[in-house]
C-alpha atoms as a PDB file:
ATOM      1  CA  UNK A   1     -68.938  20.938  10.367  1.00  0.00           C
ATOM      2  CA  UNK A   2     -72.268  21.017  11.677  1.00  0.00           C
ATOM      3  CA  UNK A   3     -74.332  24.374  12.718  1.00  0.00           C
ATOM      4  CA  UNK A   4     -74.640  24.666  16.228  1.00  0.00           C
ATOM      5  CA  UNK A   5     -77.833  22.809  17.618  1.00  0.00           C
ATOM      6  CA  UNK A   6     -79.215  25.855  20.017  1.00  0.00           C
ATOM      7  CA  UNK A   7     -79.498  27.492  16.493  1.00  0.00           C
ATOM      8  CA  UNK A   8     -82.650  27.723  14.704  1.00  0.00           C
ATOM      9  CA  UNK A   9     -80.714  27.298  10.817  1.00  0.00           C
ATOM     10  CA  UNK A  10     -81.606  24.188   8.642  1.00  0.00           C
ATOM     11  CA  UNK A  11     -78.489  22.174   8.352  1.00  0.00           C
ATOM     12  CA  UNK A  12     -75.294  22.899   6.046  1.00  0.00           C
ATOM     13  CA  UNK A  13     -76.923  20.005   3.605  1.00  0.00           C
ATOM     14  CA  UNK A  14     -80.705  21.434   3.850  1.00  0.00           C
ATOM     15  CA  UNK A  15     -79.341  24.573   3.071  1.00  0.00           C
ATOM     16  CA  UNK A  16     -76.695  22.758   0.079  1.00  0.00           C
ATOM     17  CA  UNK A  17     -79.877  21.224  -0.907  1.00  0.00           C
ATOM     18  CA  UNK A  18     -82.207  24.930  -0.695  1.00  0.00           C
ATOM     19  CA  UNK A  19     -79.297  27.089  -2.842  1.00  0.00           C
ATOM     20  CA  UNK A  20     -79.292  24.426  -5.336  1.00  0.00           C
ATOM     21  CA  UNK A  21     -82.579  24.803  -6.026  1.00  0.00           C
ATOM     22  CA  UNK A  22     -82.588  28.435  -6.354  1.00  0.00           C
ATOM     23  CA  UNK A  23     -80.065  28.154  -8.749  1.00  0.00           C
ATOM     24  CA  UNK A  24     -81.738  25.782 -10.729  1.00  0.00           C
ATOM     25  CA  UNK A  25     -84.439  28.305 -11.001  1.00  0.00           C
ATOM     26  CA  UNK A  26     -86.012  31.657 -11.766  1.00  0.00           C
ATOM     27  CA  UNK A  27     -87.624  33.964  -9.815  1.00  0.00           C
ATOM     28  CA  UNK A  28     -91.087  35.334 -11.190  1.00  0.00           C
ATOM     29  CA  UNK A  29     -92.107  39.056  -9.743  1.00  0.00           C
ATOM     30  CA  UNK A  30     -94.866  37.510  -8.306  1.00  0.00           C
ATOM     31  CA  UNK A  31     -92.945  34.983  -6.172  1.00  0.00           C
ATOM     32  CA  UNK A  32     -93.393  31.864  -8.650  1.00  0.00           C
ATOM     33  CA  UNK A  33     -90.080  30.083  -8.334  1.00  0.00           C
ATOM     34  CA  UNK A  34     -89.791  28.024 -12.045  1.00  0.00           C
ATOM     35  CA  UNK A  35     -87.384  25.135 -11.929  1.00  0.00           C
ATOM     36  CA  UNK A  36     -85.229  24.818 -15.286  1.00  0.00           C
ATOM     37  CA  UNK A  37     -86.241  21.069 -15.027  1.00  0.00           C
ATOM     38  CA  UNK A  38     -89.571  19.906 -16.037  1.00  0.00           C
ATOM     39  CA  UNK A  39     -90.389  17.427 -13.627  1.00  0.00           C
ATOM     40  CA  UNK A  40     -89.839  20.007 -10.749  1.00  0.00           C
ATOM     41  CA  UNK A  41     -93.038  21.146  -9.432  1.00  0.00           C
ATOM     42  CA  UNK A  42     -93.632  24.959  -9.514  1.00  0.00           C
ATOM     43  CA  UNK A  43     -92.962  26.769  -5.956  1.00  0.00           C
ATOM     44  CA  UNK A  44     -94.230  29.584  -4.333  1.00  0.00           C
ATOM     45  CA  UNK A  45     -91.394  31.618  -2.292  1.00  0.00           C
ATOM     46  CA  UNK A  46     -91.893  34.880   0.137  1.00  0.00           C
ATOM     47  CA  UNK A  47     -89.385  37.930   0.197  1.00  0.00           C
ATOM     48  CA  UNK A  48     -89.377  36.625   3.898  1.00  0.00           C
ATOM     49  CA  UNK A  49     -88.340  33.206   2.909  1.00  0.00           C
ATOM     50  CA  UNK A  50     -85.492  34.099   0.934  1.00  0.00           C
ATOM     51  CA  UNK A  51     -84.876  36.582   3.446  1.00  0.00           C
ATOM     52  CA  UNK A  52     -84.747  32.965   6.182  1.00  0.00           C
ATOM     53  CA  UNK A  53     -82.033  31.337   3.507  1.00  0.00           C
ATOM     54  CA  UNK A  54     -80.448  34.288   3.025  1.00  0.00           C
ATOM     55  CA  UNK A  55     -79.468  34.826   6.658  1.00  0.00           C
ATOM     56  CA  UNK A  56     -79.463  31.159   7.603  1.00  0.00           C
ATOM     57  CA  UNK A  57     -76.205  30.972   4.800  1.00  0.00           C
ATOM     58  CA  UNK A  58     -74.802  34.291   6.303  1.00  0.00           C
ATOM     59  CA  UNK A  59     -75.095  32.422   9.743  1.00  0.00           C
ATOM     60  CA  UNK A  60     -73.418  29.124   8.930  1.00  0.00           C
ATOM     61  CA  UNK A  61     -70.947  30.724   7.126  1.00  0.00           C
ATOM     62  CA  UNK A  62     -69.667  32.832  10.052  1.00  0.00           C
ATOM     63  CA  UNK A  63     -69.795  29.724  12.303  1.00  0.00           C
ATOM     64  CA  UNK A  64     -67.601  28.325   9.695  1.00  0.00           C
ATOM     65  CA  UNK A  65     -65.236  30.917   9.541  1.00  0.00           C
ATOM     66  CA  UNK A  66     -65.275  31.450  13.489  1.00  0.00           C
ATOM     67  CA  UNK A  67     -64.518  27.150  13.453  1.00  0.00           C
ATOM     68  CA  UNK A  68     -61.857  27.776  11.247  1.00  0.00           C
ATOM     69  CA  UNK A  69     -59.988  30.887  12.965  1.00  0.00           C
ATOM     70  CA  UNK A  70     -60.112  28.894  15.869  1.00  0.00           C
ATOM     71  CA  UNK A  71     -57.827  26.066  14.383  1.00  0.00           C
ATOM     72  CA  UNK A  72     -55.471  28.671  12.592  1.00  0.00           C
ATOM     73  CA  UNK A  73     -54.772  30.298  15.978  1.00  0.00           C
ATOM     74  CA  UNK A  74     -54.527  26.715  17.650  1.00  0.00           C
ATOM     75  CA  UNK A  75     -51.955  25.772  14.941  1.00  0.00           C
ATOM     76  CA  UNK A  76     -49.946  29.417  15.169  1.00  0.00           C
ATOM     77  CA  UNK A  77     -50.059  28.492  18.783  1.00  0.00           C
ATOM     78  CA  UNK A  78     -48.574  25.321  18.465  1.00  0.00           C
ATOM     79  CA  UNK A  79     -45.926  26.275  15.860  1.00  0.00           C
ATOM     80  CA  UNK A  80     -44.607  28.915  18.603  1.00  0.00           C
ATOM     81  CA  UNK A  81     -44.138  26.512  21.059  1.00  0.00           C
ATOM     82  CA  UNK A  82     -42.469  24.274  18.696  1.00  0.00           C
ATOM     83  CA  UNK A  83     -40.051  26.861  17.724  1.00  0.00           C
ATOM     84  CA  UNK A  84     -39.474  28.318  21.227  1.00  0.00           C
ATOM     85  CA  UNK A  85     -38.464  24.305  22.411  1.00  0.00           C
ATOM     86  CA  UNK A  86     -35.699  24.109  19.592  1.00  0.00           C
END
């Protein structure tokens, strides 16, 4: 499932991509983000750019969830009918 394109989020496998790097990492007070790795290059990271990943997940994931109600209404729907023709 892809985010919607009107949407300004990176896409599901940027964002894959993004939260495993943060978890390969640590967070320094003053916004160094250290990879556990050594031939990762040191990063500088905002609050406001975790802040962007941080609602860009929260995003996706809703649109995921919203995808997926969808289809378990379409299939209670369907089972209904099946069961009202028999």
């Amino acid at each position: 499932m892809t985010c919607s394109p009107d949407c300004a989020m990176p896409s599901p496998k940027a964002q894959t991509l993004r939260a495993a790097q943060f978890s390969h990492t640590w967070l320094s007070p003053e916004g160094r983000l250290v990879s556990n790795r050594d031939a990762v290059p040191e990063e500088r990271v905002t609050a406001e750019d975790l802040t962007r990943f941080a609602e860009s997940v929260f995003a996706c994931k809703e649109q995921m969830w919203l995808y997926r109600q969808k289809d378990l209404q379409n299939a209670l729907l369907e089972d209904a009918a099946a069961h009202e023709r028999s």
